[in-house]
C-alpha atoms as a PDB file:
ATOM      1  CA  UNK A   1     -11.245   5.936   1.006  1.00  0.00           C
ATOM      2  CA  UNK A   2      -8.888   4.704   3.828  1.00  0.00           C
ATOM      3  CA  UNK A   3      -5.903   3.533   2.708  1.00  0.00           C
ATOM      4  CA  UNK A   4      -5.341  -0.429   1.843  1.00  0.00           C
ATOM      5  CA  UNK A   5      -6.054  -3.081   5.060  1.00  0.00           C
ATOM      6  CA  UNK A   6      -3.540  -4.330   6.892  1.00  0.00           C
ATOM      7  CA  UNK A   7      -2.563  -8.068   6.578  1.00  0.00           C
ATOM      8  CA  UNK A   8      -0.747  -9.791   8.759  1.00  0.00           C
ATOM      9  CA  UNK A   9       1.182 -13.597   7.884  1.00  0.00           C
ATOM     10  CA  UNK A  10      -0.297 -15.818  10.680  1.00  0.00           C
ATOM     11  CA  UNK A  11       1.429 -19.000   9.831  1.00  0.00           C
ATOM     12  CA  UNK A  12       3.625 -19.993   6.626  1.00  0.00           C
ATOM     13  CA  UNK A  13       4.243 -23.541   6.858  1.00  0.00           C
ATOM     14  CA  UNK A  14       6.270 -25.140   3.574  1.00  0.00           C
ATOM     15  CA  UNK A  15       7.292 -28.200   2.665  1.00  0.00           C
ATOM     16  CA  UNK A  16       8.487 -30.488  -0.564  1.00  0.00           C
ATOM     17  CA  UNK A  17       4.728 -30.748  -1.867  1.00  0.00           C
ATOM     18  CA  UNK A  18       2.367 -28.075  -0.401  1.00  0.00           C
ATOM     19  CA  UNK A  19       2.800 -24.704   1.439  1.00  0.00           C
ATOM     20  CA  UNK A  20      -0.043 -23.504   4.510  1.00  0.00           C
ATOM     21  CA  UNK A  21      -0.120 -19.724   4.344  1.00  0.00           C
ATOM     22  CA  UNK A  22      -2.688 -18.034   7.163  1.00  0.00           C
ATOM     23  CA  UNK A  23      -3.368 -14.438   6.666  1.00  0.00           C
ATOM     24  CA  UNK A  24      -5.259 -12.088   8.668  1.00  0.00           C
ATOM     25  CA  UNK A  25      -6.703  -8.929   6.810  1.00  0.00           C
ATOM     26  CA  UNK A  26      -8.476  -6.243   9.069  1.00  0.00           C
ATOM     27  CA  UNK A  27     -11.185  -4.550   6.891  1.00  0.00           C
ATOM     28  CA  UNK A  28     -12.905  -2.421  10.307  1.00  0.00           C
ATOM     29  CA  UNK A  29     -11.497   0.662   8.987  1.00  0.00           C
ATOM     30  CA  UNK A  30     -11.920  -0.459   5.126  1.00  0.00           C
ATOM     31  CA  UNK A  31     -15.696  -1.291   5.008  1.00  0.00           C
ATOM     32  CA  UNK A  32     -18.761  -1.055   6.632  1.00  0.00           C
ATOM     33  CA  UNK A  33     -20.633  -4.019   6.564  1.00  0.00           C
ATOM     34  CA  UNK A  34     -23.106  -4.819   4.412  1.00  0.00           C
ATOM     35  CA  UNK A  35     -20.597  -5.636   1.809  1.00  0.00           C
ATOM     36  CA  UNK A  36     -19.605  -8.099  -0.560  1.00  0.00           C
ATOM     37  CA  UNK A  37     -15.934  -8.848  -1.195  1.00  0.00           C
ATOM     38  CA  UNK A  38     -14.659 -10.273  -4.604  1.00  0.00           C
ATOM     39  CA  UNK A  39     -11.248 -11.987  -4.325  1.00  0.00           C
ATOM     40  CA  UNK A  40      -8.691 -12.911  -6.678  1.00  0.00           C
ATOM     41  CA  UNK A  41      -6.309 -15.444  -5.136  1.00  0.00           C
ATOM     42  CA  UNK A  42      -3.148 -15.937  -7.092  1.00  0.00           C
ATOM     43  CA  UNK A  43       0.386 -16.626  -6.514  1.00  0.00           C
ATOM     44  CA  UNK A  44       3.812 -16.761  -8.481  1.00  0.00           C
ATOM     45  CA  UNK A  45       5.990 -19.422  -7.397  1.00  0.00           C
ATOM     46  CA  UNK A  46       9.857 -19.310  -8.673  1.00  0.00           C
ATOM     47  CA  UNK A  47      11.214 -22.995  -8.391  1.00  0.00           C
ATOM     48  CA  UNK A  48      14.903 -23.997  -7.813  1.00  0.00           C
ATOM     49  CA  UNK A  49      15.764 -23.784 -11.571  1.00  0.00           C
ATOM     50  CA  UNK A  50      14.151 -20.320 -11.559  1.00  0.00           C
ATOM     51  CA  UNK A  51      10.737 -21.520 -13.387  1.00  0.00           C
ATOM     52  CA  UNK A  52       8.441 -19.398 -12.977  1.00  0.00           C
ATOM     53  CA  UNK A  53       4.744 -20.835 -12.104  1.00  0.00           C
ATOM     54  CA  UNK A  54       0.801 -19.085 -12.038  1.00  0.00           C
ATOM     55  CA  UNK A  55      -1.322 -20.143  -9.530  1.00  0.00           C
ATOM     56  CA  UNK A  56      -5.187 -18.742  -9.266  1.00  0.00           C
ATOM     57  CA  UNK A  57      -8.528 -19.857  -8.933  1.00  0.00           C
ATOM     58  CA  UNK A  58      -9.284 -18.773 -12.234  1.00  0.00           C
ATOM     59  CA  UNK A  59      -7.349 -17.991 -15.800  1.00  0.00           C
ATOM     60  CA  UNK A  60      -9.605 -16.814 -18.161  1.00  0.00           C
ATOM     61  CA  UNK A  61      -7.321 -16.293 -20.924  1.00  0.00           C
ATOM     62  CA  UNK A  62      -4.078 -18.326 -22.202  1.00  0.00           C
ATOM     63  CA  UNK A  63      -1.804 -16.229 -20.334  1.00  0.00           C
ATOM     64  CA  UNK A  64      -1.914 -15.806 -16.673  1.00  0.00           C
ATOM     65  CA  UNK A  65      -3.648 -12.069 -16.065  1.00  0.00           C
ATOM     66  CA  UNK A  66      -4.202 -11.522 -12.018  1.00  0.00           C
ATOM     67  CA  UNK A  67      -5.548  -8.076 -12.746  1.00  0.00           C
ATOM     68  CA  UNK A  68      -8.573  -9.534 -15.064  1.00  0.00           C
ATOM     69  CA  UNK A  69     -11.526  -8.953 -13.098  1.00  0.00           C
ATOM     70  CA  UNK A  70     -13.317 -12.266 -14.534  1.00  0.00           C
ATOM     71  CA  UNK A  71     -10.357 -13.702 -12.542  1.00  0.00           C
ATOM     72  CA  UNK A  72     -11.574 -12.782  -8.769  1.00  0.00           C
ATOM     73  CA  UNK A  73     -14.236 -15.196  -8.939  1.00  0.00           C
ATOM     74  CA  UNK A  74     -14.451 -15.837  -4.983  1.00  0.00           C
ATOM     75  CA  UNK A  75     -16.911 -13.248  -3.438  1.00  0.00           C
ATOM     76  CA  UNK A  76     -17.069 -13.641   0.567  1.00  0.00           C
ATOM     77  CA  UNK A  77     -20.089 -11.604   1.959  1.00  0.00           C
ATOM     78  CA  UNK A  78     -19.633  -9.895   4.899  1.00  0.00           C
ATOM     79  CA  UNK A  79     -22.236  -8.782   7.513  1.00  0.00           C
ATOM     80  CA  UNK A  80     -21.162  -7.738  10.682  1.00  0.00           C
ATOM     81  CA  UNK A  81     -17.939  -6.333  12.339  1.00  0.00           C
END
């Protein structure tokens, strides 16, 4: 397998209440379409006072996991080049 895809940070835009984050991955040299992708979207956000807070689509236990696989719960399928 070829190593991971490159991603690229398009556009971080922050502010008090919400953050924009745009990222590009190039899969060309990752998969050959047909495929189906299964995503786990998560993020760790450290606040001011250093609280630490777990984002993702999905938690299905009581403690955040992002390695879970019942976590990646978006799939994105993917034709064509």
């Amino acid at each position: 397998m070829a190593s991971a895809p490159t991603l690229q940070v398009q556009k971080c835009a922050i502010n008090a209440t919400q953050a924009e984050i745009l990222v590009q991955i190039d899969l060309n040299d990752w998969l050959t379409p047909p495929a189906t992708l299964q995503l786990g979207l998560a993020a760790v956000i450290q606040t001011k006072t250093r609280t630490r807070l777990h984002y993702a689509l999905k938690h299905v236990d009581d403690k955040p996991d992002f390695h879970h696989r019942d976590n990646q719960t978006l799939l994105i399928s993917w034709d064509q080049p």
